[in-house]
Each structure stands twice: as C-alpha cells, then as structure tokens.
Protein backbone atom coordinates (compact mmCIF):
# COMPACT_ATOMS: atom_id res chain seq x y z
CA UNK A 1 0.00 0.00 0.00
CA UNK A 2 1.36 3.70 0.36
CA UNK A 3 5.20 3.48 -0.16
CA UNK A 4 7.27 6.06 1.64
CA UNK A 5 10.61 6.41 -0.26
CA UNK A 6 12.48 9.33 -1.62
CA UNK A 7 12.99 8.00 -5.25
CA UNK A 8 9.04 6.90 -4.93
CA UNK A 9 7.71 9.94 -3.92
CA UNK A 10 8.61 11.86 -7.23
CA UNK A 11 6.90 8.64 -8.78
CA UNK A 12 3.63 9.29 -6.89
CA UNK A 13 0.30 8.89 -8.42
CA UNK A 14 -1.77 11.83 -8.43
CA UNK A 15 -3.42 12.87 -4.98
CA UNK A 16 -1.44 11.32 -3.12
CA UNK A 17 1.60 13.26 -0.87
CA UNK A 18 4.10 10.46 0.63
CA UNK A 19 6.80 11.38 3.11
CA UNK A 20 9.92 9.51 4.07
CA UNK A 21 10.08 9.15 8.06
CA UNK A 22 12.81 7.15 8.69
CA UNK A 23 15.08 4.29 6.81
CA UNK A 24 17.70 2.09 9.17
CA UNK A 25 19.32 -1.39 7.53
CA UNK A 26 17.92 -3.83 10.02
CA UNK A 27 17.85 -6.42 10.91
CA UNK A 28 20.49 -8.02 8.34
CA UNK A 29 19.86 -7.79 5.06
CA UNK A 30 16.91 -6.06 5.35
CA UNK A 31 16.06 -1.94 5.44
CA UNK A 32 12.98 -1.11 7.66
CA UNK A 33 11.57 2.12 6.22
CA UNK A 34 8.47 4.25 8.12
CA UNK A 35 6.67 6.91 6.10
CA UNK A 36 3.73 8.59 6.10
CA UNK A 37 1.10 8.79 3.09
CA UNK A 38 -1.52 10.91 2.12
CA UNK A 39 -4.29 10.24 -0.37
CA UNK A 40 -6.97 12.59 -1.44
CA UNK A 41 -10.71 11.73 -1.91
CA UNK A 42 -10.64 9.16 -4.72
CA UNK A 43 -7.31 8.52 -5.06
CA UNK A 44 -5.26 5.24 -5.17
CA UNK A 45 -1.98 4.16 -4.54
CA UNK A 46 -2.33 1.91 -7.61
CA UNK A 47 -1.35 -1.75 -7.60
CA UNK A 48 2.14 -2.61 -6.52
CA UNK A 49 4.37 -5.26 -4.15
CA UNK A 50 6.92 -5.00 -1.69
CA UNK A 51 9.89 -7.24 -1.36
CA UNK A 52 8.94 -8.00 2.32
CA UNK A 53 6.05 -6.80 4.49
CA UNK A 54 4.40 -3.89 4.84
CA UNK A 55 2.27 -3.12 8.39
CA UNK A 56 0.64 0.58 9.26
CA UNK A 57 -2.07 1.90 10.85
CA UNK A 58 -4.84 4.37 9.03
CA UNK A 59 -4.60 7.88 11.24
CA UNK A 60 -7.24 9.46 9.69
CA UNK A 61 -9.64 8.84 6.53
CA UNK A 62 -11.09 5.34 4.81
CA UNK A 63 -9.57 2.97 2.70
CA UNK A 64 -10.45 0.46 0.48
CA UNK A 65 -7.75 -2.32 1.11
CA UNK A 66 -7.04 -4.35 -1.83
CA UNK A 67 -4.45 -7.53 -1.20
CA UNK A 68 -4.23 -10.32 -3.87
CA UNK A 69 -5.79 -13.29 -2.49
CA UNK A 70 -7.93 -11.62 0.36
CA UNK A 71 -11.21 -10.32 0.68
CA UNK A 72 -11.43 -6.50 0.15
CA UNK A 73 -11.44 -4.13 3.25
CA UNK A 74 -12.53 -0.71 4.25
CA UNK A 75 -10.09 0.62 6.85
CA UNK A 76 -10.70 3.82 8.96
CA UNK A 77 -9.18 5.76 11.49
CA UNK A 78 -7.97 3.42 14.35
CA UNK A 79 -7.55 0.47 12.42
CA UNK A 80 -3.81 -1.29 11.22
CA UNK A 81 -2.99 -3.85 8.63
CA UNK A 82 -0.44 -5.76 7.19
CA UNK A 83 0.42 -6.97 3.78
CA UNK A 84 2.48 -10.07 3.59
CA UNK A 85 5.56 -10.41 1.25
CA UNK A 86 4.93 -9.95 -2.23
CA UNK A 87 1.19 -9.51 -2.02
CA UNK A 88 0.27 -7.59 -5.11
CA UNK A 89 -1.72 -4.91 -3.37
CA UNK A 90 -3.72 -1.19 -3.89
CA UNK A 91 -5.21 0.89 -1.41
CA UNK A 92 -8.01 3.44 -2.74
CA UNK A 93 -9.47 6.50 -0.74
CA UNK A 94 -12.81 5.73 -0.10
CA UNK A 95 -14.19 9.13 2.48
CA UNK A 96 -15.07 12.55 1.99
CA UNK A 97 -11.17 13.56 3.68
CA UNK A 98 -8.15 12.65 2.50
CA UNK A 99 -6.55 9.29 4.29
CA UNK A 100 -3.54 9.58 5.92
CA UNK A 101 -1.74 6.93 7.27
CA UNK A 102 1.85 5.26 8.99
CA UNK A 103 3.37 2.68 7.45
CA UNK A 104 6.45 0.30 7.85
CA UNK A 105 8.17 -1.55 6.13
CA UNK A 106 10.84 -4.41 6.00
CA UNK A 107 11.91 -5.26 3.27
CA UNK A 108 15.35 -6.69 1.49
CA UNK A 109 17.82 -4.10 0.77
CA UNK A 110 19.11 -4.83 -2.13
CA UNK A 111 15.55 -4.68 -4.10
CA UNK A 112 12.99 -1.40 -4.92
CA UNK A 113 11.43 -0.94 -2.30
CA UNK A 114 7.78 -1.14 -4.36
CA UNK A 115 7.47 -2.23 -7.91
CA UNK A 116 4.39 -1.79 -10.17
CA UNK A 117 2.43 -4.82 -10.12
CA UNK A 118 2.41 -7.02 -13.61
C-alpha cells in the first residue's frame, strides 16, 4: 500500500503526498523504512508489491484495502494492517477527507522498495 521512499515519492500517483520518516538497515539484510502517506478523496496508490512486508495503521480517513488473495477491506481511522511479502496490493481512498496513514516496512535491501504490479 502507500510506499514512503524518496525516489518513490517523485513517482507518486496523483493525490497522493508520501513522506519519508525514517530508513535504518535492520535487521540483516533487510532496510525497515516508516513513512507517512496521504491520499486525497478518490485517489489510489495503484497496484504494486513490496519485497517483504508492509504493516501501518490508518490515522485518519477510509480505505479500500485491496491484497491479492484476500477479501477486500474498508479501513478507517484506528484500524492497522499488514500486507504479507509480495502480495500484489492497492489501497483506494474511499471518504469525503483525505486518508492519511503510517506505514512500515521491512523489506530486502538490495531490491525497490515497491514495484508496479504485472
């Protein structure tokens, strides 16, 4: 879902704002990456995957979660998620404000942190 990177953020779609929080390498092999996204009324992250998991928790807003192989979920404030490994994934902005929400990330280092999904 929203992917907080600096070399993502120019990649954005429109209406939605993402901002890098914080990136350490840990544990080994990994980077663990916390940013915060925005997405306006209507707006989607658009499908992509991570090369580990994602987890977060929705601060503000509703979301339409959409993970490969689930059933689809509306998220609001107050509620958190995860997305395993590789789960092809999109999150849309489903309310009348925009969403905002955390997320983390652990993923292995040596891979883009998102990818468009195929």
């Amino acid at each position: 879902m929203l992917v907080p990177a600096p070399t993502l953020a120019k990649e954005s779609p429109p209406g939605i704002k993402r901002t890098p929080l914080q990136a350490i390498e840990f544990p080994d092999g990994y980077k663990t990456v916390t940013g915060l996204a925005e997405i306006a009324p209507g707006g989607a992250s658009g499908a992509h995957t991570h090369p580990g998991i994602e987890t977060g928790y929705v601060l503000e807003g509703e979301v339409q979660m959409i993970v490969e192989g689930q059933p689809d979920r509306t998220l609001k404030a107050g509620d958190s998620y995860m997305i395993p490994a590789g789960a092809k994934h999109d999150v849309k902005s489903i309310g009348s404000v925009p969403a905002k929400a955390v997320s983390v990330f652990v993923v292995d280092k040596s891979k883009p942190l998102a990818s468009p999904a195929k």
